[in-house]
N, C-alpha and C. Protein backbone atom coordinates (compact mmCIF):
# COMPACT_ATOMS: atom_id res chain seq x y z
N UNK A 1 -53.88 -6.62 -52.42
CA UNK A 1 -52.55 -6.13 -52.67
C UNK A 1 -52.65 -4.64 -53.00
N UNK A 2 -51.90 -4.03 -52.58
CA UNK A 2 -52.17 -2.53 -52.56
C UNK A 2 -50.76 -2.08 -53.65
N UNK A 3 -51.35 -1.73 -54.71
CA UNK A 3 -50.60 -1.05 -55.68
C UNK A 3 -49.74 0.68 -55.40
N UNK A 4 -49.89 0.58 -55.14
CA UNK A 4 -48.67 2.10 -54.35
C UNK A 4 -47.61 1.37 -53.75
N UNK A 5 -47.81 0.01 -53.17
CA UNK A 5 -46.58 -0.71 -52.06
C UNK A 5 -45.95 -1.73 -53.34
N UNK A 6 -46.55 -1.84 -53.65
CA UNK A 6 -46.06 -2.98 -54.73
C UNK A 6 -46.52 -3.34 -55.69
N UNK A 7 -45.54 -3.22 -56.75
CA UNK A 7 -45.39 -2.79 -58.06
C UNK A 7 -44.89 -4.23 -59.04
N UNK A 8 -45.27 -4.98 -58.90
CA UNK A 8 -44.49 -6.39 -59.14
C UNK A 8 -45.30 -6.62 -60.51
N UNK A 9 -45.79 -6.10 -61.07
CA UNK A 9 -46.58 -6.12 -62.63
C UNK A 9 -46.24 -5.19 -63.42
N UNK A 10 -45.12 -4.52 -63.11
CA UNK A 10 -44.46 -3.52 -63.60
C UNK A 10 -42.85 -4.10 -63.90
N UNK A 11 -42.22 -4.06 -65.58
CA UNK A 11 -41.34 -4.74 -65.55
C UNK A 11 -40.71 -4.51 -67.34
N UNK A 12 -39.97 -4.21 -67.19
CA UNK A 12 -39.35 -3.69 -68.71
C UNK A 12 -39.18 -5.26 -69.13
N UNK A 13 -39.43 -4.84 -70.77
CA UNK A 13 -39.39 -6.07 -72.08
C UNK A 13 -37.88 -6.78 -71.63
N UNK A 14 -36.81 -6.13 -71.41
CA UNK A 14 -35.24 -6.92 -71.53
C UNK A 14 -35.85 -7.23 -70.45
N UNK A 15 -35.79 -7.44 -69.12
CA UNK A 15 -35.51 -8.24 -67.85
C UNK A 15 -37.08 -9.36 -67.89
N UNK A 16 -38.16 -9.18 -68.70
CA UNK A 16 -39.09 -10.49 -68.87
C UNK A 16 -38.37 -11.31 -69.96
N UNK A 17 -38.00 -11.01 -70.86
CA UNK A 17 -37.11 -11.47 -71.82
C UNK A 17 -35.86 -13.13 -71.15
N UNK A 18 -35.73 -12.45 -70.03
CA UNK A 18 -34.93 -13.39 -69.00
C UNK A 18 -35.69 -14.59 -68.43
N UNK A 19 -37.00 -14.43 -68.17
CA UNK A 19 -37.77 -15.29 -67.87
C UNK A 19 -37.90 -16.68 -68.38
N UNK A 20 -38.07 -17.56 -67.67
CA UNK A 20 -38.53 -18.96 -68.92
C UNK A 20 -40.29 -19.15 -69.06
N UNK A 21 -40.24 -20.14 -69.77
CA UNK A 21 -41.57 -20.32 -70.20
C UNK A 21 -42.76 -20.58 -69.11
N UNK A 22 -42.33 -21.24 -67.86
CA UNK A 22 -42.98 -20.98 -66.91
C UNK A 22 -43.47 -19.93 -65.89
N UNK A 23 -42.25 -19.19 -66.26
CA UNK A 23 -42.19 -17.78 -65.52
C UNK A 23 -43.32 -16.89 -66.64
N UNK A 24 -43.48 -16.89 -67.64
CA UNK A 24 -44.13 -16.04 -68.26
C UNK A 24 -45.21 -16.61 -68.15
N UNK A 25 -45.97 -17.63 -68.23
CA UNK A 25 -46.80 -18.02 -67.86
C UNK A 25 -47.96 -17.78 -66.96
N UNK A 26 -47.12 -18.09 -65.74
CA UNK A 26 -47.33 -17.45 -64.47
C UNK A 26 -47.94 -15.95 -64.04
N UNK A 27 -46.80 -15.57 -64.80
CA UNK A 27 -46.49 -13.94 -64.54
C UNK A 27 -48.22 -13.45 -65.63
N UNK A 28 -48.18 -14.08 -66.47
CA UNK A 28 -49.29 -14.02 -67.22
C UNK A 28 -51.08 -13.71 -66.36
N UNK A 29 -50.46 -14.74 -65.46
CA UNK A 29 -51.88 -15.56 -65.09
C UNK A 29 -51.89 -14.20 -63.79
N UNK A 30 -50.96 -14.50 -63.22
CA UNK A 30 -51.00 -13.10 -61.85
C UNK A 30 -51.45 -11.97 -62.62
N UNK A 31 -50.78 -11.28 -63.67
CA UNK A 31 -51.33 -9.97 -64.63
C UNK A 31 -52.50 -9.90 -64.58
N UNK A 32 -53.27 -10.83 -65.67
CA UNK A 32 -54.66 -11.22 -65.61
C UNK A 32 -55.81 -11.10 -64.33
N UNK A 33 -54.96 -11.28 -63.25
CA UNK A 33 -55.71 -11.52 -62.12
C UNK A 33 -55.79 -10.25 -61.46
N UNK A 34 -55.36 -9.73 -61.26
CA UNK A 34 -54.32 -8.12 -60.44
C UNK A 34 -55.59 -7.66 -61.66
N UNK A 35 -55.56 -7.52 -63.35
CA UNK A 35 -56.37 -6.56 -63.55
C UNK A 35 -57.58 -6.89 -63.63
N UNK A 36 -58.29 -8.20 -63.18
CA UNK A 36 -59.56 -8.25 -63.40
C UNK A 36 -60.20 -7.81 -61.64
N UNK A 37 -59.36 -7.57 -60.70
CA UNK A 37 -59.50 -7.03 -59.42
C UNK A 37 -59.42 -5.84 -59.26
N UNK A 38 -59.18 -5.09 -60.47
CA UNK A 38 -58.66 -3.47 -60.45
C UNK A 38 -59.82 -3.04 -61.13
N UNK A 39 -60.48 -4.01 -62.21
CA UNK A 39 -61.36 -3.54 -62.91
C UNK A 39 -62.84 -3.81 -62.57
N UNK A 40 -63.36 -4.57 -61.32
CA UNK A 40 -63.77 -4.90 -60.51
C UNK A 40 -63.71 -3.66 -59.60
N UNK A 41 -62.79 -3.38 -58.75
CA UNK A 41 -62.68 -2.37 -57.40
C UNK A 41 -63.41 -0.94 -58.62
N UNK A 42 -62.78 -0.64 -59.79
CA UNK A 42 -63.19 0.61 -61.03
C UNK A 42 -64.56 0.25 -60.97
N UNK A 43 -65.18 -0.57 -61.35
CA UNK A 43 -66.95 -0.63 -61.31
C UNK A 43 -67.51 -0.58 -59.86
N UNK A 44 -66.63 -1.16 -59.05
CA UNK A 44 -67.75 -0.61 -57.74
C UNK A 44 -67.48 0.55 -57.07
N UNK A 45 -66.53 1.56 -58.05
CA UNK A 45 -66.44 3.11 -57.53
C UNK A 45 -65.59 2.83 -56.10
N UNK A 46 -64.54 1.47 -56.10
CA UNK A 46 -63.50 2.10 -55.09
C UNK A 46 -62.43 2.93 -54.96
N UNK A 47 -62.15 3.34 -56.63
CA UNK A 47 -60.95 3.40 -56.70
C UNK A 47 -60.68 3.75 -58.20
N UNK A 48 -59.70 5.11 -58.41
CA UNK A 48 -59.17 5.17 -59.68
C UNK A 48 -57.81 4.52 -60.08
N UNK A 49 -57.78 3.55 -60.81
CA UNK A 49 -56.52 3.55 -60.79
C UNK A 49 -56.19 2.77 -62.44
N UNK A 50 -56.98 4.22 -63.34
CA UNK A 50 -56.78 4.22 -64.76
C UNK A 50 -55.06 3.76 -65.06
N UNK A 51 -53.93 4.72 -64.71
CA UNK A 51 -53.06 3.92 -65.20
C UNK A 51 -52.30 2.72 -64.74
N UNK A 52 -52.99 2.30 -63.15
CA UNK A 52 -52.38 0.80 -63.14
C UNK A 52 -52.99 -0.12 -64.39
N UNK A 53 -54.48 -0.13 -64.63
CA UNK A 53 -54.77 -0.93 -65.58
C UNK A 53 -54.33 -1.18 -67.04
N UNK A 54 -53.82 -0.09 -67.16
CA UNK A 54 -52.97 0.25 -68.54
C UNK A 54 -51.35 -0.37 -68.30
N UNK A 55 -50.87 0.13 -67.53
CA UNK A 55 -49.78 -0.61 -67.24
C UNK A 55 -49.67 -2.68 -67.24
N UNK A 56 -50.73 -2.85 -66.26
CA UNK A 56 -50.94 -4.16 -66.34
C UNK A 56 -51.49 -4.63 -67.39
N UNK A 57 -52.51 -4.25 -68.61
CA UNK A 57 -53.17 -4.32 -70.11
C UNK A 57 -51.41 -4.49 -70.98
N UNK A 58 -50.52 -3.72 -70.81
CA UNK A 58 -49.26 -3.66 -71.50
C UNK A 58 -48.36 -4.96 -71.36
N UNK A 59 -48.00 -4.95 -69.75
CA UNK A 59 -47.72 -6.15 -69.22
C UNK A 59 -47.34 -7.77 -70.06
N UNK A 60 -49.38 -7.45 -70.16
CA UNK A 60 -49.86 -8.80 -70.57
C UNK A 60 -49.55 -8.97 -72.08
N UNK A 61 -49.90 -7.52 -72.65
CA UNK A 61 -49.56 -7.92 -74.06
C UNK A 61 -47.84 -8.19 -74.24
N UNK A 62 -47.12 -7.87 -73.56
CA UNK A 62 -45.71 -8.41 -73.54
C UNK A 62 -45.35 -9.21 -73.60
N UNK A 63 -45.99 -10.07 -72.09
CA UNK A 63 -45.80 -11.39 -71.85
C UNK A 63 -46.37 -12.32 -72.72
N UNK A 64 -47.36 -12.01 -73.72
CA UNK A 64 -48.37 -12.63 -74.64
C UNK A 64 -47.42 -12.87 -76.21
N UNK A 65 -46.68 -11.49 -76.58
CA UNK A 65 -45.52 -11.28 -77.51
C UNK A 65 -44.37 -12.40 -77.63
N UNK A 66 -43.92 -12.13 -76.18
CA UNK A 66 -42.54 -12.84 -75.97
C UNK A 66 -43.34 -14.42 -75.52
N UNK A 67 -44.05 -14.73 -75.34
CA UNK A 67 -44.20 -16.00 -75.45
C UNK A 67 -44.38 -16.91 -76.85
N UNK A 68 -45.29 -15.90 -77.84
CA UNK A 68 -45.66 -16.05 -79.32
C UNK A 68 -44.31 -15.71 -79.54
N UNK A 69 -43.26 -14.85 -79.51
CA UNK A 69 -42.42 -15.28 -80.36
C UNK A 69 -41.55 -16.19 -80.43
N UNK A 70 -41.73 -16.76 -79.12
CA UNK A 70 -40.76 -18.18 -78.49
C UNK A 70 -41.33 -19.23 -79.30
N UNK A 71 -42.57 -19.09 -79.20
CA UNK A 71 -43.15 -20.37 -80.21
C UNK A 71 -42.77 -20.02 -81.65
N UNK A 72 -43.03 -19.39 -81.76
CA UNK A 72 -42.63 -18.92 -83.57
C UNK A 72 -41.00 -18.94 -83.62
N UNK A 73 -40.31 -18.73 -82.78
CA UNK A 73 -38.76 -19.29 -82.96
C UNK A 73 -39.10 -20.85 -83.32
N UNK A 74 -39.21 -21.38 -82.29
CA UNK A 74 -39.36 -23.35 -82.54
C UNK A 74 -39.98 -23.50 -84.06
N UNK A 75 -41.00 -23.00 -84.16
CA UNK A 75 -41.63 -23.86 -85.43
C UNK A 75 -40.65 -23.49 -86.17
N UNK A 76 -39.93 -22.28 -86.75
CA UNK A 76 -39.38 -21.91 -87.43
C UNK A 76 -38.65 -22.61 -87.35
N UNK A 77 -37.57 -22.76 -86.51
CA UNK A 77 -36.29 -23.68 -86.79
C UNK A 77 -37.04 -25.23 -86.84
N UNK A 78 -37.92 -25.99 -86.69
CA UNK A 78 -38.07 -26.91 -87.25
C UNK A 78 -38.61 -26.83 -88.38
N UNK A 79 -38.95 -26.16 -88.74
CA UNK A 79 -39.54 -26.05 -90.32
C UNK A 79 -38.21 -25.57 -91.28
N UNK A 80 -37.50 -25.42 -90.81
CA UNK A 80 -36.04 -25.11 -91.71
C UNK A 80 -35.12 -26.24 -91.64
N UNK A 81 -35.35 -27.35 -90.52
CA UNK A 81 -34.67 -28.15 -90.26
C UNK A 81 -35.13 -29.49 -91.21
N UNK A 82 -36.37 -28.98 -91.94
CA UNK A 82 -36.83 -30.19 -93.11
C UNK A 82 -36.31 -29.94 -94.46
């Protein structure tokens, strides 16, 4: 996948926010993948592409956030619900 054509790991906090739990998931697992292929192509000297990996490193911690705080919503309201 050639990162100059497509940009699909690139994605502001409100519009992942929209996502459901499968979608982040997902979106998780593609992130993960996209940068362990970027960081891969960076060690065999194909290619700079310092701030895609940063971008996609951000990504993940997003998608990692908004999933932890989805869970930490639930417990919370069941733990208030005792």
């Amino acid at each position: 996948m050639k990162l100059e054509k497509d940009k699909r790991w690139k994605w502001p906090a409100e519009k992942m926010r929209e996502w459901t739990d499968a979608e982040l998931k997902t979106r998780e697992r593609e992130f993960s993948a996209q940068l362990f292929r970027l960081k891969f192509q960076m060690a065999g000297g194909q290619g700079e592409h310092v701030t895609a990996v940063r971008e996609l490193r951000k990504g993940i911690a997003r998608v990692k956030t908004l999933r932890r705080e989805r869970e930490g919503g639930a417990t919370q309201s069941q733990a208030g619900a005792r």
